[in-house]
C-alpha atoms as a PDB file:
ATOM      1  CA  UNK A   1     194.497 162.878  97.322  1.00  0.00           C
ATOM      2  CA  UNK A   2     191.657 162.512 100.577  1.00  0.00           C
ATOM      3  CA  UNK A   3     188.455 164.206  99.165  1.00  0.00           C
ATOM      4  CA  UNK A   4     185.198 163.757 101.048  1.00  0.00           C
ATOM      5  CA  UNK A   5     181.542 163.825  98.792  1.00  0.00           C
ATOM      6  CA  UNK A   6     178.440 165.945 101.005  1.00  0.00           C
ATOM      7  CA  UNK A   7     175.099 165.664  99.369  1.00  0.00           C
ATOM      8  CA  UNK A   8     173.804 168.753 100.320  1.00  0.00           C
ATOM      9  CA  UNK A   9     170.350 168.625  97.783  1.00  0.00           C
ATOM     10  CA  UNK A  10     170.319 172.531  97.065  1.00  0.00           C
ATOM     11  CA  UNK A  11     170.667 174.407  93.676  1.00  0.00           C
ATOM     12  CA  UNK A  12     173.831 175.085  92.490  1.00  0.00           C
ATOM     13  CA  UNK A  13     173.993 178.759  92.694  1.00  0.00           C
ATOM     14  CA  UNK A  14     172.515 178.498  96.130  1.00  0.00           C
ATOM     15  CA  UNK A  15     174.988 176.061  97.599  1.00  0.00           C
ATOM     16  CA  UNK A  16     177.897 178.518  95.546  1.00  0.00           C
ATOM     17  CA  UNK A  17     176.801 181.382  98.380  1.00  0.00           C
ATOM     18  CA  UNK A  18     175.824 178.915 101.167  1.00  0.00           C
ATOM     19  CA  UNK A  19     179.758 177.428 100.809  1.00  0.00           C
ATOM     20  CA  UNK A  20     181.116 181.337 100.270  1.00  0.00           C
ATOM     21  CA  UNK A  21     179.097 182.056 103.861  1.00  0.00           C
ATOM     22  CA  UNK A  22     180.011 178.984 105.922  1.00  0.00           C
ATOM     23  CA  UNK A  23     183.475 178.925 105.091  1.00  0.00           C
ATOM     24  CA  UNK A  24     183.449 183.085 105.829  1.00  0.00           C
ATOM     25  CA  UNK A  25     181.646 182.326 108.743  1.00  0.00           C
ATOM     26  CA  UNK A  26     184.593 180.402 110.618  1.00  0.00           C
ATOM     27  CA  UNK A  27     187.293 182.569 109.583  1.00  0.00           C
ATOM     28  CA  UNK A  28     188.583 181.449 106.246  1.00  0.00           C
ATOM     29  CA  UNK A  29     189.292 183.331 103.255  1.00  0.00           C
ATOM     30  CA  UNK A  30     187.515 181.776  99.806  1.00  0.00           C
ATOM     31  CA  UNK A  31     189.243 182.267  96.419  1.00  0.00           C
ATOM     32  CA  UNK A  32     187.470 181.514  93.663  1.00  0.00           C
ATOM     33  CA  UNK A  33     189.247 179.321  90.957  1.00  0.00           C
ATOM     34  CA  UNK A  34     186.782 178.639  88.535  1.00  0.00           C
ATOM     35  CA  UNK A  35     182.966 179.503  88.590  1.00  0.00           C
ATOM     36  CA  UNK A  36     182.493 176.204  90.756  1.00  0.00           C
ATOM     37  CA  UNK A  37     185.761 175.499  92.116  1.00  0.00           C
ATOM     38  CA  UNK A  38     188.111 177.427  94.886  1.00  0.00           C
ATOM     39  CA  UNK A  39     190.175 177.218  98.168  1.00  0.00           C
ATOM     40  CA  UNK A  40     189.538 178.320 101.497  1.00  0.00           C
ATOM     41  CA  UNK A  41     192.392 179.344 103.812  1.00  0.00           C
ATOM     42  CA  UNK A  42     193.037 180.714 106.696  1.00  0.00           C
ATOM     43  CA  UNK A  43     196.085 181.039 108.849  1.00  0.00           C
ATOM     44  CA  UNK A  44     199.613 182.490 107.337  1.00  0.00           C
ATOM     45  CA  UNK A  45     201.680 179.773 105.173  1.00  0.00           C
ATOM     46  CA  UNK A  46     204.781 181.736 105.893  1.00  0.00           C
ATOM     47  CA  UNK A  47     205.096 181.551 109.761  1.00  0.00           C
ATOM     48  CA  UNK A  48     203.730 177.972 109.023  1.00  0.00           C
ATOM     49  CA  UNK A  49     206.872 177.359 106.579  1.00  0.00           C
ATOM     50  CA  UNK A  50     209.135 179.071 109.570  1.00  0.00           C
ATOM     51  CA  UNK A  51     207.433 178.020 112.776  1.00  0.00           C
ATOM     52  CA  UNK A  52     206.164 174.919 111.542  1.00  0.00           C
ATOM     53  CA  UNK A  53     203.470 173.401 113.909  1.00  0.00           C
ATOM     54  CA  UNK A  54     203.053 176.131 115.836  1.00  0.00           C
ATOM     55  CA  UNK A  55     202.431 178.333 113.666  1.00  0.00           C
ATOM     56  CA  UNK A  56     198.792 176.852 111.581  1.00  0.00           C
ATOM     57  CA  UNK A  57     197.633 177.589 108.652  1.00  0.00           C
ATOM     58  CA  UNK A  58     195.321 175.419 106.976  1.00  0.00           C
ATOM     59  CA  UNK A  59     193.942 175.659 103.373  1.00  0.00           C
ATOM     60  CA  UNK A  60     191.158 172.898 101.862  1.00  0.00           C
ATOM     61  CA  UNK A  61     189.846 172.905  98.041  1.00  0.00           C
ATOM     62  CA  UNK A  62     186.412 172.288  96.989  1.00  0.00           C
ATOM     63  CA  UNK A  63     184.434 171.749  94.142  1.00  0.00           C
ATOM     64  CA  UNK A  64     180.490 172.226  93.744  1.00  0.00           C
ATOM     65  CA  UNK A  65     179.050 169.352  91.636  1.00  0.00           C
ATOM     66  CA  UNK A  66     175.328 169.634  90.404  1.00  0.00           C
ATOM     67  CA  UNK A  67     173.199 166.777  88.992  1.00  0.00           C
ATOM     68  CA  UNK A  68     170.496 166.535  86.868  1.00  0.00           C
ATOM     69  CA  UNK A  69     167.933 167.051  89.309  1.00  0.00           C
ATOM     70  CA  UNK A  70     168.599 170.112  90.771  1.00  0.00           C
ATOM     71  CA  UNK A  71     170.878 168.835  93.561  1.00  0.00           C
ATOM     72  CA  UNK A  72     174.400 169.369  94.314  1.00  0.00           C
ATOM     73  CA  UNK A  73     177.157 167.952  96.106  1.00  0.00           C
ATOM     74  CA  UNK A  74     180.155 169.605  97.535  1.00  0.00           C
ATOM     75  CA  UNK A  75     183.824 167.699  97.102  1.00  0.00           C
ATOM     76  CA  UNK A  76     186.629 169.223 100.068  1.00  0.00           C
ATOM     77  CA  UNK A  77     190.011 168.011  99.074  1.00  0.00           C
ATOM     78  CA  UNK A  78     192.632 168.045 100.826  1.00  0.00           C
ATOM     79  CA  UNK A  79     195.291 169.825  99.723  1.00  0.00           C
ATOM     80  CA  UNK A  80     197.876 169.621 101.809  1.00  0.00           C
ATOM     81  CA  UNK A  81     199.614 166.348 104.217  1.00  0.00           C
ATOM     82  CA  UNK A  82     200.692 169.434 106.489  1.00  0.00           C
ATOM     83  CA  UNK A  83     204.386 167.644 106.586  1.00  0.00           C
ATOM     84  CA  UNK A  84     205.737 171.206 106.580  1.00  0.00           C
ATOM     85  CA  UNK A  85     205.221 170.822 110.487  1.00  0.00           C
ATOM     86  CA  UNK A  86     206.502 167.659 110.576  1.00  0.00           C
ATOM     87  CA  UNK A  87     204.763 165.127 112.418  1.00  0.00           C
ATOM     88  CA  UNK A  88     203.009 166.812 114.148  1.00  0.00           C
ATOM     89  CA  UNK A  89     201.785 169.344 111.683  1.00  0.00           C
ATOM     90  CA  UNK A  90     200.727 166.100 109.488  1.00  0.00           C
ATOM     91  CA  UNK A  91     198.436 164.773 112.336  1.00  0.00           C
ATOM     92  CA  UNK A  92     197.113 168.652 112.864  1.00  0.00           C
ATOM     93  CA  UNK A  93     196.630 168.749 109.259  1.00  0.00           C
ATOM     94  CA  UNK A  94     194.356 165.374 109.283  1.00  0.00           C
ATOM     95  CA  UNK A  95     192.327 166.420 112.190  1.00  0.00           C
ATOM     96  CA  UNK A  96     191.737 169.882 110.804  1.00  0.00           C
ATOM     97  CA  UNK A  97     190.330 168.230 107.532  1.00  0.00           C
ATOM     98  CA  UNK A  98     188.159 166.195 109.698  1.00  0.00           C
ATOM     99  CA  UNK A  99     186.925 169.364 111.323  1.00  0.00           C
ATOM    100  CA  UNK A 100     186.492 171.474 108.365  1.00  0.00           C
ATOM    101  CA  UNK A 101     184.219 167.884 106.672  1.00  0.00           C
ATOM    102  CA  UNK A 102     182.229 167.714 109.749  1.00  0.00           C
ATOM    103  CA  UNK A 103     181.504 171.869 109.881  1.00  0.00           C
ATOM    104  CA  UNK A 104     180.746 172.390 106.279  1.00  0.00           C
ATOM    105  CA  UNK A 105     178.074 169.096 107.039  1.00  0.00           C
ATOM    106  CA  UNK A 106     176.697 170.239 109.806  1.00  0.00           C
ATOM    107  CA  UNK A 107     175.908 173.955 108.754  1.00  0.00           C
ATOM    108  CA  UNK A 108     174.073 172.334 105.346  1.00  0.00           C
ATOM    109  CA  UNK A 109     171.892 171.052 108.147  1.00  0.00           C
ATOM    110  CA  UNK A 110     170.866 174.354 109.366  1.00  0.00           C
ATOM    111  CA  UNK A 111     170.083 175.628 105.933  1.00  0.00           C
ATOM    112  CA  UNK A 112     166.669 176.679 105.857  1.00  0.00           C
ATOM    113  CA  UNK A 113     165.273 174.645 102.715  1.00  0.00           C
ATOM    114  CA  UNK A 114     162.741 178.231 101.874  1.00  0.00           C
ATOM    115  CA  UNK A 115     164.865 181.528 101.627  1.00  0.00           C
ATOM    116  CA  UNK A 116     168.974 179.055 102.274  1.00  0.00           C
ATOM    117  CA  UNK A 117     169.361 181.172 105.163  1.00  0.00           C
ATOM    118  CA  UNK A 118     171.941 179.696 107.438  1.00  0.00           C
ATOM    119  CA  UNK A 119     170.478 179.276 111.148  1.00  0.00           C
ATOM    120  CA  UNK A 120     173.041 179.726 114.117  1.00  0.00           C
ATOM    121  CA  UNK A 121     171.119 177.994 116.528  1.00  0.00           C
ATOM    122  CA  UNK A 122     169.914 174.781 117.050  1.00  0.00           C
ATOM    123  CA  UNK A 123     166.340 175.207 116.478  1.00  0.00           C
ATOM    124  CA  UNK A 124     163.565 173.376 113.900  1.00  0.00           C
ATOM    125  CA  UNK A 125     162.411 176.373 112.304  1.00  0.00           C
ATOM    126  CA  UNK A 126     163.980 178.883 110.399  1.00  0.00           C
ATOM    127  CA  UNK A 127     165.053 182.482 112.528  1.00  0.00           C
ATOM    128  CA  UNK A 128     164.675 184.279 109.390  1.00  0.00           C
ATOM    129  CA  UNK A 129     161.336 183.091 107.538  1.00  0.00           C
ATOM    130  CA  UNK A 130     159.970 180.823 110.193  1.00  0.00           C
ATOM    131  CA  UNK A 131     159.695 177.916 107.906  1.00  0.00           C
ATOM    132  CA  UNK A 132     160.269 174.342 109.074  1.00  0.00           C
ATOM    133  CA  UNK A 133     163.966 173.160 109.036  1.00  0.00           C
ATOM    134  CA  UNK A 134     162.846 169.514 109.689  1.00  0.00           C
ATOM    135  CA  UNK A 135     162.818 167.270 106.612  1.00  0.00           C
ATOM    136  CA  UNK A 136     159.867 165.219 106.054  1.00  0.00           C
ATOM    137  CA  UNK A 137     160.573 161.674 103.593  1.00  0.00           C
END
């Protein structure tokens, strides 16, 4: 099973709603599993079953792992090879993973590191407190 780490240094209750938001955000539905574990989905698996690639739906896993210093990580498994489309609907399935990986990452980036609000624009301070969005090491 394909499963991708992001290091997204946040507490875990924060990156819980931050993940809810950004996966809300761009249309998917969340259902929670377990208190730190759930699927999003989005798209009908029924026309996908009948209409196969033409008809997408698309559903990913995840898992929210803290560590002992206040950070967490976020795991997206795929959960699907999509070969109920076929060949096609395998490749789809692939590049929609690769998508979803490089979305989740790049909305952690906009994360203000003050109040977690999630910016929408490509800016380096915060629209809701101000605050600076550029990390300093």
């Amino acid at each position: 099973m394909k499963y991708t780490d992001i290091l997204v240094g946040k507490r875990i209750e924060d990156t819980k709603r931050i993940v809810q938001q950004i996966f809300e955000q761009n249309g998917f539905k969340v259902e929670w599993k377990e208190l730190y574990s759930g699927k999003a989905a989005r798209g009908s698996k029924g026309m996908n079953i009948a209409f196969g690639a033409f008809a997408q739906h698309y559903a990913i896993d995840f898992q929210i792992i803290p560590s002992s210093d206040e950070t967490t990580a976020i795991r997206l498994i795929k959960s699907s090879s999509g070969w109920w489309g076929g060949a096609v609907g395998a490749h789809k399935t692939e590049k929609q993973y690769e998508k979803i990986v490089e979305m989740v990452s790049n909305q952690f980036e906009k994360v203000c590191p003050e109040c977690t609000h999630i910016n929408r624009a490509d800016s380096s301070f915060c629209e809701k407190c101000g605050s600076s969005l550029l990390v300093v090491s």
